[in-house]
Protein backbone atom coordinates (compact mmCIF):
# COMPACT_ATOMS: atom_id res chain seq x y z
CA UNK A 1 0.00 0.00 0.00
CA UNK A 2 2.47 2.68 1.25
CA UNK A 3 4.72 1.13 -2.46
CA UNK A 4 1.65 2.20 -4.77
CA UNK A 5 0.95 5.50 -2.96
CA UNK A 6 4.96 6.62 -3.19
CA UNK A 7 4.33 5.39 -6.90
CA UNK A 8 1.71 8.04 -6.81
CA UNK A 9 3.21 10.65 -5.13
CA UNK A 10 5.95 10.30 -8.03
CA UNK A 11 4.03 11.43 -10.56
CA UNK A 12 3.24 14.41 -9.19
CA UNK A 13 5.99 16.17 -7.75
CA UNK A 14 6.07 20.24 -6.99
CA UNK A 15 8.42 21.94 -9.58
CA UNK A 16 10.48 22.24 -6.75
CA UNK A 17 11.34 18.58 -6.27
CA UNK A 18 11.34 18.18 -10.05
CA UNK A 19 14.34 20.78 -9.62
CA UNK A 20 15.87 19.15 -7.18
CA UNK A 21 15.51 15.62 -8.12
CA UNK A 22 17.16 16.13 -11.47
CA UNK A 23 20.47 17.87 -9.35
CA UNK A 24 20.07 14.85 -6.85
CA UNK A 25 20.02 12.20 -9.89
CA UNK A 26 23.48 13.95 -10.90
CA UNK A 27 25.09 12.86 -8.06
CA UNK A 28 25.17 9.37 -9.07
CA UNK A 29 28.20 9.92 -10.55
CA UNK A 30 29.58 10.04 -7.44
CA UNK A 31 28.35 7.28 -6.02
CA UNK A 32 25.45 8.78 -4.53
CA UNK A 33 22.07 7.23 -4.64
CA UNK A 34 18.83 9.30 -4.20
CA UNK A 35 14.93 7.45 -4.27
CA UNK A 36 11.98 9.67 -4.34
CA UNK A 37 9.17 9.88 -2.61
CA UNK A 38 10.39 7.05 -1.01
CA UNK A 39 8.86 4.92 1.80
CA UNK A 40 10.49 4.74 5.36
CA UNK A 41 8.63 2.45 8.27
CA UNK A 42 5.13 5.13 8.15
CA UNK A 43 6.51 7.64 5.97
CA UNK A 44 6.92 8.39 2.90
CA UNK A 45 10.04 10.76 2.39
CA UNK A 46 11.14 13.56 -0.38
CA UNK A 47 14.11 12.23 -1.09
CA UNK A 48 16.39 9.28 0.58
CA UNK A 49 19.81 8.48 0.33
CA UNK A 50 20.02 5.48 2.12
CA UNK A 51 23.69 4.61 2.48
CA UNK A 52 24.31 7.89 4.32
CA UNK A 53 21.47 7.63 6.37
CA UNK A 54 19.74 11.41 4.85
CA UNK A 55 16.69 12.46 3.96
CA UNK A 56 15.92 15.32 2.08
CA UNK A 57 12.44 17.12 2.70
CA UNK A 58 11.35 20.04 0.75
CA UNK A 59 8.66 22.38 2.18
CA UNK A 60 5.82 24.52 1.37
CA UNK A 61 4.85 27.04 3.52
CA UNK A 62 2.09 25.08 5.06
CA UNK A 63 5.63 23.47 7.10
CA UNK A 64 5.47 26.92 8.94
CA UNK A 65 2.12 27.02 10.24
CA UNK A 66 -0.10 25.56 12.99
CA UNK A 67 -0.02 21.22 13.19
CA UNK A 68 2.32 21.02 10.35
CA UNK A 69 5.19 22.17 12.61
CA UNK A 70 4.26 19.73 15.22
CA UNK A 71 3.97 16.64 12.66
CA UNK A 72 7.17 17.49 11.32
CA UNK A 73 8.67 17.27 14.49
CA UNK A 74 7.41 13.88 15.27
CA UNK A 75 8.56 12.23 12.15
CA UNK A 76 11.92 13.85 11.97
CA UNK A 77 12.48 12.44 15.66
CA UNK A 78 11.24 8.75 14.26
CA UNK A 79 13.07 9.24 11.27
CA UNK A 80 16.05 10.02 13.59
CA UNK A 81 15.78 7.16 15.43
CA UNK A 82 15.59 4.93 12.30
CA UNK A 83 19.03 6.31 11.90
CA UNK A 84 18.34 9.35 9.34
CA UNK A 85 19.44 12.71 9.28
CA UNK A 86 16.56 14.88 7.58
CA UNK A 87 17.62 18.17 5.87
CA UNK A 88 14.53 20.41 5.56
CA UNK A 89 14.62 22.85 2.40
CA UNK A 90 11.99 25.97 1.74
CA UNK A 91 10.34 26.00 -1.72
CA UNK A 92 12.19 29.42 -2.02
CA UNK A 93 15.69 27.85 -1.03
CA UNK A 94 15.13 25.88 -4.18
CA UNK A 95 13.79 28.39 -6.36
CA UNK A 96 16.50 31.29 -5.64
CA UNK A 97 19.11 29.14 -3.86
CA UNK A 98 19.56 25.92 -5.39
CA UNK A 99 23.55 26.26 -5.35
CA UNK A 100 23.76 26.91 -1.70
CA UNK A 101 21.31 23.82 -1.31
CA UNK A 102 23.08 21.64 -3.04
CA UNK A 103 26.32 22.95 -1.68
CA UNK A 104 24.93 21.71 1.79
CA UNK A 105 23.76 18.18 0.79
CA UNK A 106 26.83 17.31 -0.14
CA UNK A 107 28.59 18.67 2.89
CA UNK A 108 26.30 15.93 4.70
CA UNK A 109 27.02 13.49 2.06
CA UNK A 110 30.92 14.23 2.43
CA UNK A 111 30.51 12.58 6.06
CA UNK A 112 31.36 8.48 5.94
CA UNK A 113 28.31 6.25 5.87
CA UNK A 114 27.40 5.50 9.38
CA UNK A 115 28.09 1.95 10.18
CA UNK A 116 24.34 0.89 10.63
CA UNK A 117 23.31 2.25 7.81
CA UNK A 118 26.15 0.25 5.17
CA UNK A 119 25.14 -2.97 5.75
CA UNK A 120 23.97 -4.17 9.42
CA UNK A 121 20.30 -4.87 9.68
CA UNK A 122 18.29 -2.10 11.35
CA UNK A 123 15.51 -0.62 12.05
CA UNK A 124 15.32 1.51 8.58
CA UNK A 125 12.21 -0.78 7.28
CA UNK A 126 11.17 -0.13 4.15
CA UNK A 127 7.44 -0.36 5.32
């Protein structure tokens, strides 16, 4: 269920994550691997790059306001604990910044992988 609704979510990504997913996808290259809209225990994610334990959210101004900020909380702190570092990125950081962005994913990508995230078993489920 949570596979076909990520499938979903897909094909329908803000221009924002359409911009960022084609700079993510050019990291491959380097031996990074980024899944969108990808699913993580009860969540589905952005953008995951599982070897290096990050996830990459990108926000609309509803992120700012009332339950939203509350929600987010919550699932960063289980992402977290599934071993995941989430980077949270404005609409507007794409839009006008996308250099700077980028620049600062790959500072967090420059890290080694974290040892339970290349290759013990953990709690990272895929649903």
């Amino acid at each position: 269920m949570a596979n076909e609704f990520a499938r979903s979510l897909r094909k329908r990504l803000t221009p924002q994550e359409v911009k960022l997913w084609v700079n993510l996808r050019g990291l491959k290259v380097e031996g990074f691997h980024f899944r969108r809209q990808c699913p993580i225990g009860p969540y589905i994610v952005d953008f995951a790059e599982k070897t290096h334990g990050l996830v990459i959210e990108v926000d609309g101004s509803q992120h700012g306001m009332g339950t939203h900020v509350g929600w987010d909380r919550v699932r960063d702190a289980e992402l977290a604990r599934r071993g995941f570092k989430v980077l949270r990125f404005w609409n507007v950081d794409i839009d006008q910044a996308l250099d700077g962005t980028m620049h600062r994913i790959l500072w967090e990508l420059s890290w080694p992988p974290h040892p339970r995230r290349s290759g013990e078993p953990s709690p990272m489920g895929e649903g």
